[in-house]
C-alpha atoms as a PDB file:
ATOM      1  CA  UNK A   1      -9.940  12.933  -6.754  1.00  0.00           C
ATOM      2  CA  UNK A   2     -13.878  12.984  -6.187  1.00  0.00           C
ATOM      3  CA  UNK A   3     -13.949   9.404  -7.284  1.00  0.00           C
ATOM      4  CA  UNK A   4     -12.660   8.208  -3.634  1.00  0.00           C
ATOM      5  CA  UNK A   5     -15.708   6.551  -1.406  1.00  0.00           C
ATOM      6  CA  UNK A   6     -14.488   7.744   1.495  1.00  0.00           C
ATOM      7  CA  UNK A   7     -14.179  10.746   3.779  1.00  0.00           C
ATOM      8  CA  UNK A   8     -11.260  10.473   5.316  1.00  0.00           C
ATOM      9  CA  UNK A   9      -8.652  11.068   2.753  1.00  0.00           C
ATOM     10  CA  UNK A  10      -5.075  10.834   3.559  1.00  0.00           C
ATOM     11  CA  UNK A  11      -5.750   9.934   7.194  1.00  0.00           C
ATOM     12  CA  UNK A  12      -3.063   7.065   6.964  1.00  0.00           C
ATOM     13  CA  UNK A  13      -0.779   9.283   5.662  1.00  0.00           C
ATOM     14  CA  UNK A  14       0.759   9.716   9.272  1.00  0.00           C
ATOM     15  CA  UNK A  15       2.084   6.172  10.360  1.00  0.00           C
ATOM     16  CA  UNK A  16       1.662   7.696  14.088  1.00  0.00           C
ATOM     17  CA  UNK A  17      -1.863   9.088  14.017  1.00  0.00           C
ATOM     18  CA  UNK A  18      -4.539   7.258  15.165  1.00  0.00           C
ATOM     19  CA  UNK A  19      -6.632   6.017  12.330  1.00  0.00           C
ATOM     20  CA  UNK A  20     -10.268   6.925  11.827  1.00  0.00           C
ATOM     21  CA  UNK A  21     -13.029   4.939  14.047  1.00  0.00           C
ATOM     22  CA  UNK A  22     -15.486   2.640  12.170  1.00  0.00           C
ATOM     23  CA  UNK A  23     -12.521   1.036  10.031  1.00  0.00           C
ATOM     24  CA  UNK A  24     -10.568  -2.048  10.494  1.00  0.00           C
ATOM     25  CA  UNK A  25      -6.883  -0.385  11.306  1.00  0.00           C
ATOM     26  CA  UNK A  26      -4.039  -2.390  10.045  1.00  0.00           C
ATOM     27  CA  UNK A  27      -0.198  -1.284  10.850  1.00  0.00           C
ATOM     28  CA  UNK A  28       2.299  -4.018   9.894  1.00  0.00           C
ATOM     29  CA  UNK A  29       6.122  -2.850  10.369  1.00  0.00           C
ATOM     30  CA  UNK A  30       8.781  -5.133   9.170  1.00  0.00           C
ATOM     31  CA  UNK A  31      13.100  -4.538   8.659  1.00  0.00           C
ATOM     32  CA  UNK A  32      13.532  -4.801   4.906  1.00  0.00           C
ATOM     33  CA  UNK A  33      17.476  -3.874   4.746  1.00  0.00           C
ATOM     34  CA  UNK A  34      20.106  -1.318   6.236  1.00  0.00           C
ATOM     35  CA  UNK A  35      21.596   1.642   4.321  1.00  0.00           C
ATOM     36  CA  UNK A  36      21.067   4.070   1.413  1.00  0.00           C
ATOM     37  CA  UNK A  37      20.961   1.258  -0.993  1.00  0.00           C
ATOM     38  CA  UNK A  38      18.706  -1.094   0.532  1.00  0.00           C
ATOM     39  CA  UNK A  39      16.270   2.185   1.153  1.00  0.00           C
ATOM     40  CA  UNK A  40      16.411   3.361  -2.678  1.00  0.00           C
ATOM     41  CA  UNK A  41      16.046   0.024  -4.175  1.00  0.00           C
ATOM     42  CA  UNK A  42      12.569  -0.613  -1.438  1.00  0.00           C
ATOM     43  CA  UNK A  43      11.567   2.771  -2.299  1.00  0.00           C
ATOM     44  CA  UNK A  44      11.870   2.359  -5.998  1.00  0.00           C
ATOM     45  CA  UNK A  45      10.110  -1.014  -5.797  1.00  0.00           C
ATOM     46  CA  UNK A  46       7.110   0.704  -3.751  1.00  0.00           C
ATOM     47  CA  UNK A  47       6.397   3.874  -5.376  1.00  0.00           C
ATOM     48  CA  UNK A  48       6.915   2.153  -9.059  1.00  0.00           C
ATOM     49  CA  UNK A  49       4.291  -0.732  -8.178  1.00  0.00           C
ATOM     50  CA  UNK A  50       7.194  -3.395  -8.576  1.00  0.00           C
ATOM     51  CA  UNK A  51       6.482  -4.604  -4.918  1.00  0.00           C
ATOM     52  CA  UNK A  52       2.856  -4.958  -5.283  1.00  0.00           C
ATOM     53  CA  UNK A  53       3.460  -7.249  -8.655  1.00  0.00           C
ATOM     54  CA  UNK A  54       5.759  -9.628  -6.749  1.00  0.00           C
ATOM     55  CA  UNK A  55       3.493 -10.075  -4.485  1.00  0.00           C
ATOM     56  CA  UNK A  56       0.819 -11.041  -6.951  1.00  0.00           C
ATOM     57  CA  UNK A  57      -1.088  -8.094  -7.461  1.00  0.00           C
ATOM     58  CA  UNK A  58      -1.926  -7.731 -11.339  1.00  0.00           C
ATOM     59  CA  UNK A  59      -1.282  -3.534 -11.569  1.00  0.00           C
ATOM     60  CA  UNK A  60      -2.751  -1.488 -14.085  1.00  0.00           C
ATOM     61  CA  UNK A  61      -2.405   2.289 -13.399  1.00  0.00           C
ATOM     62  CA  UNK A  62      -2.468   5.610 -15.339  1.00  0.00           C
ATOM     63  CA  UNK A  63       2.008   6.371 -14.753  1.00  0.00           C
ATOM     64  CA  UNK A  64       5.045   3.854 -13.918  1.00  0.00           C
ATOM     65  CA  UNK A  65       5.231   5.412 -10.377  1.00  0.00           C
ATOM     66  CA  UNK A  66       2.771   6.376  -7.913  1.00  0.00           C
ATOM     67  CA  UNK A  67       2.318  10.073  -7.148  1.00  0.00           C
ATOM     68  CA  UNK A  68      -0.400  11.876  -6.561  1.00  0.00           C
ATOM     69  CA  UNK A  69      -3.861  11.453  -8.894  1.00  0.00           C
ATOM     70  CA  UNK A  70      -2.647   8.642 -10.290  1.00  0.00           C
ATOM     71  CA  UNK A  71      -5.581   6.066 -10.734  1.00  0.00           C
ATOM     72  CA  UNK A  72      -4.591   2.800 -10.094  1.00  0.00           C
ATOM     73  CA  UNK A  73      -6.619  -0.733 -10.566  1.00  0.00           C
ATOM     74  CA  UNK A  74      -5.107  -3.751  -8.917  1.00  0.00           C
ATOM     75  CA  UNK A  75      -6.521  -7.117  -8.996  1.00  0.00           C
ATOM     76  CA  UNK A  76      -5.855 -10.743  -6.988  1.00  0.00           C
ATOM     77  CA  UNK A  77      -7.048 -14.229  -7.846  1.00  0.00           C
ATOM     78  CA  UNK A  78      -7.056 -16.175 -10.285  1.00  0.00           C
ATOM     79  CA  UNK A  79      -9.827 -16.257 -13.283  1.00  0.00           C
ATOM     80  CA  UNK A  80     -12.840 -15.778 -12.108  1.00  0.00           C
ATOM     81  CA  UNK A  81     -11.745 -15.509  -8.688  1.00  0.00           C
ATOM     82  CA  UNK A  82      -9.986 -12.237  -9.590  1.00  0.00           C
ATOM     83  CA  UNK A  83     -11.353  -9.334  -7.763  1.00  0.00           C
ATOM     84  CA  UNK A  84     -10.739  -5.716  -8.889  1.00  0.00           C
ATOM     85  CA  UNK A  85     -10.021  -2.552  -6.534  1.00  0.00           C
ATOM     86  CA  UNK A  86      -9.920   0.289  -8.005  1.00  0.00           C
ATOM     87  CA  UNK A  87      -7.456   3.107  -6.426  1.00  0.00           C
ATOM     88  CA  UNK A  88      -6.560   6.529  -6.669  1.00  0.00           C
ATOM     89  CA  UNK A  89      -3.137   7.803  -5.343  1.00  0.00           C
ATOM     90  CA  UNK A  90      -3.800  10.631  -2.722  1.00  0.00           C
ATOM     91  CA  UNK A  91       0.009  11.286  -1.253  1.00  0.00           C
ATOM     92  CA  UNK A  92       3.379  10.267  -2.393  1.00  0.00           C
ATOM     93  CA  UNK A  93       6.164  10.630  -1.240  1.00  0.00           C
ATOM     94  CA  UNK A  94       7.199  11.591  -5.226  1.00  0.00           C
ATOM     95  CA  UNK A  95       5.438  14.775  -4.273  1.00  0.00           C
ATOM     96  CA  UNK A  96       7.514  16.063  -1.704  1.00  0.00           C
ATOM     97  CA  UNK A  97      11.120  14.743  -2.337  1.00  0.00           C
ATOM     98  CA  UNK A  98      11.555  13.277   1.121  1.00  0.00           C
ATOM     99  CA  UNK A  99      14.823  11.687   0.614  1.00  0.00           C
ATOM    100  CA  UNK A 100      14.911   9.153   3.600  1.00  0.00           C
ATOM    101  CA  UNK A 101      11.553   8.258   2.928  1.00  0.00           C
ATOM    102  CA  UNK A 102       9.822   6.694  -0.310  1.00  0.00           C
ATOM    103  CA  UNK A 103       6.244   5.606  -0.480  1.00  0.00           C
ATOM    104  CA  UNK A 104       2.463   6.261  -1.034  1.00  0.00           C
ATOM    105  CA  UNK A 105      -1.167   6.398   0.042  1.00  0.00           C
ATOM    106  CA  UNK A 106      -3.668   4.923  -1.959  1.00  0.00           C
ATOM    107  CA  UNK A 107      -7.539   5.140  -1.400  1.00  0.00           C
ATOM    108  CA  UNK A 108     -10.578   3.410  -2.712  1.00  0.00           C
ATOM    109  CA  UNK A 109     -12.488   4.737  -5.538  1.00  0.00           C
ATOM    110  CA  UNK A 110     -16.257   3.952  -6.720  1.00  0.00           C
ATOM    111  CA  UNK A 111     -16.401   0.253  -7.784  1.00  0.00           C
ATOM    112  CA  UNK A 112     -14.406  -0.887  -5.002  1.00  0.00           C
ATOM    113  CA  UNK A 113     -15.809  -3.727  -2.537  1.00  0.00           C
ATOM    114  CA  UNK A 114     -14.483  -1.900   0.233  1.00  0.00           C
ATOM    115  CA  UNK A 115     -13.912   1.360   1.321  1.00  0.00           C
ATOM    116  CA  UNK A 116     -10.240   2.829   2.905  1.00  0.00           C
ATOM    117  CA  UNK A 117      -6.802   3.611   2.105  1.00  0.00           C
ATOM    118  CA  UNK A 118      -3.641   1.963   2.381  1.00  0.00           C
ATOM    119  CA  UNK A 119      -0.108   3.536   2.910  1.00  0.00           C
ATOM    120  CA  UNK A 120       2.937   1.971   2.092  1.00  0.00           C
ATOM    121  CA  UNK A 121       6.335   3.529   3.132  1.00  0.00           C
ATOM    122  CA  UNK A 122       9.589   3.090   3.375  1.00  0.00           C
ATOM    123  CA  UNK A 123      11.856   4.630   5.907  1.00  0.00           C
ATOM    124  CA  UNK A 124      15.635   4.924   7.081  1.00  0.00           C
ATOM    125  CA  UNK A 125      15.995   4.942  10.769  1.00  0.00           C
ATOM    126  CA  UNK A 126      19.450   6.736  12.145  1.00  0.00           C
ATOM    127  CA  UNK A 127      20.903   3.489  12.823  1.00  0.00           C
ATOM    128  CA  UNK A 128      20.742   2.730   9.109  1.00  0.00           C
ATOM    129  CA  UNK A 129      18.243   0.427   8.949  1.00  0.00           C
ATOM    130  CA  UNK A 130      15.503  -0.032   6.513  1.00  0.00           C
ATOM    131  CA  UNK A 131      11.697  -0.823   7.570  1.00  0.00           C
ATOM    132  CA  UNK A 132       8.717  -0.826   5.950  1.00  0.00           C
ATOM    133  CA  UNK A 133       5.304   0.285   7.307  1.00  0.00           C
ATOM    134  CA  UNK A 134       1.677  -0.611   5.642  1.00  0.00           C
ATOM    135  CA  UNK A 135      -0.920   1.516   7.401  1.00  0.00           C
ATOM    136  CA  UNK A 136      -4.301   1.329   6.548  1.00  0.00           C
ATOM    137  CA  UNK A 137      -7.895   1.513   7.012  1.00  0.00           C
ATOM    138  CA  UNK A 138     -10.834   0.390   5.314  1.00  0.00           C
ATOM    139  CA  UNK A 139     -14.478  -1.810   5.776  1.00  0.00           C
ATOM    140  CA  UNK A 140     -16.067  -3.617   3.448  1.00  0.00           C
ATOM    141  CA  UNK A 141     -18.638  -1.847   0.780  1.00  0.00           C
ATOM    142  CA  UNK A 142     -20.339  -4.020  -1.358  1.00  0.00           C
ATOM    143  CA  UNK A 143     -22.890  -6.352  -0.009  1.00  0.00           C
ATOM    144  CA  UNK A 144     -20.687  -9.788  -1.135  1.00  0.00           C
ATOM    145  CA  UNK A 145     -17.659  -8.682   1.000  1.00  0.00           C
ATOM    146  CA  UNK A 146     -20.093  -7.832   4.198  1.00  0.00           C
ATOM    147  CA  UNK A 147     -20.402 -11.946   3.707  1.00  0.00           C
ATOM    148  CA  UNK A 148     -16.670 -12.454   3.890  1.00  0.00           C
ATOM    149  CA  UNK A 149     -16.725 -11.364   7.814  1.00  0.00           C
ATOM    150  CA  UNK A 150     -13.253 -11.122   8.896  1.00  0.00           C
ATOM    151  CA  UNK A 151     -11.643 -12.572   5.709  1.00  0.00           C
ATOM    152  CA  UNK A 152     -11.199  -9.321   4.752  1.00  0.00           C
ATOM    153  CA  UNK A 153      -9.126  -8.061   7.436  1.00  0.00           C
ATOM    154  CA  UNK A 154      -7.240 -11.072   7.261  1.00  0.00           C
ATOM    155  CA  UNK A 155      -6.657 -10.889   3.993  1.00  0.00           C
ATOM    156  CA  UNK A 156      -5.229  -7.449   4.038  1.00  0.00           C
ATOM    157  CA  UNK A 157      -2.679  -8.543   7.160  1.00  0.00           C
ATOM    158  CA  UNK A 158      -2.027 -11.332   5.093  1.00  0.00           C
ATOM    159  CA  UNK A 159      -0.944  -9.278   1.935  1.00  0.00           C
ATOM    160  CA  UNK A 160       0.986  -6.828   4.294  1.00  0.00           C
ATOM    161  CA  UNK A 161       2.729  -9.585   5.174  1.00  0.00           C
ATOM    162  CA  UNK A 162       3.583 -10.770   2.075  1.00  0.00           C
ATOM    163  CA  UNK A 163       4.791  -7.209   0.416  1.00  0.00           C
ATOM    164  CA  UNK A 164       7.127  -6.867   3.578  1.00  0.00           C
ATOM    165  CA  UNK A 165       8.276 -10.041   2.505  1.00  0.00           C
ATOM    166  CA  UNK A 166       8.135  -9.659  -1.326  1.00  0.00           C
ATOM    167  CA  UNK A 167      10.384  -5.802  -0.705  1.00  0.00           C
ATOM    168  CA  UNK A 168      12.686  -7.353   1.761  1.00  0.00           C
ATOM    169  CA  UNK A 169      13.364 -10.081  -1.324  1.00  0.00           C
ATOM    170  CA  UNK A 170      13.756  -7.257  -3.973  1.00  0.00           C
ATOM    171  CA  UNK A 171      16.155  -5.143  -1.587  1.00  0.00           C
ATOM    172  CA  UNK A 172      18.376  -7.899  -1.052  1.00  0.00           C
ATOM    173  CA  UNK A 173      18.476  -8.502  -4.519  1.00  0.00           C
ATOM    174  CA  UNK A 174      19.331  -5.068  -5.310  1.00  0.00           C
ATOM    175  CA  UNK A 175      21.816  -4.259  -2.404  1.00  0.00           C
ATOM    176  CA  UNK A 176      24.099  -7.698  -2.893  1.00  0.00           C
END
């Protein structure tokens, strides 16, 4: 994992830790479902990059589910307009066979216009229901997205957005 471009690897890995100064911090929670079934079919979605496509996201990555080492290239737009972000898993929830939680941490790699990580995870609360948590950190890299300003942040609360939508969609689907 020495291609990451960052030092602080797996700091987003805790959705209750403060994240590292000198980032943009997002943390978007949203309900996606209640019970077992709604909380397998998320966390099946998540960790085997199913949420990300509906949302958009053209995935290309090295395994069918995310664990850890995987190296992962997503892209958004359209044509020319398409920009690349290459990824490296650095924690998954694969590895450690929590079963009332399912997701992963993904950081930036070389190449990358920004620099960061991003968790996704899904978790069952006692009462039963289902929510799902993006946590993540990054600033931009590359001189063209120090130009964007705060599109970038916005962009990223706008895509956490739309994958809480996107997984409460594909749980539904799954669980009726």
């Amino acid at each position: 994992m020495n291609d990451l471009n960052y030092p602080e690897v797996g700091a987003s890995t805790d959705l209750h830790a403060p994240l590292p100064a000198g980032y943009n911090h997002l943390r978007h929670r949203a309900l996606v479902g209640h019970g077992r079934a709604a909380l397998d079919a998320a966390g099946a979605a998540v960790l085997g990059w199913r949420m990300h496509r509906a949302a958009g996201v053209r995935v290309t990555a090295e395994a069918d589910r995310a664990a850890a080492g995987v190296a992962v290239h997503c892209a958004v737009g359209i044509g020319p307009l398409r920009a690349g972000a290459p990824c490296r898993v650095v924690w998954s929830t694969a590895d450690s066979g929590d079963g009332d939680r399912h997701g992963f941490t993904y950081g930036t790699r070389r190449g990358h216009l920004a620099v960061g990580e991003e968790t996704f995870m899904v978790e069952m609360a006692a009462d039963g229901a289902v929510w799902f948590t993006v946590n993540a950190f990054s600033r931009p890299h590359r001189w063209y997205a120090h130009l964007a300003g705060p599109l970038l942040p916005l962009a990223q609360h706008h895509f956490a957005h739309r994958c809480a939508r996107t997984l409460t969609h594909l749980a539904t689907l799954t669980t009726h």
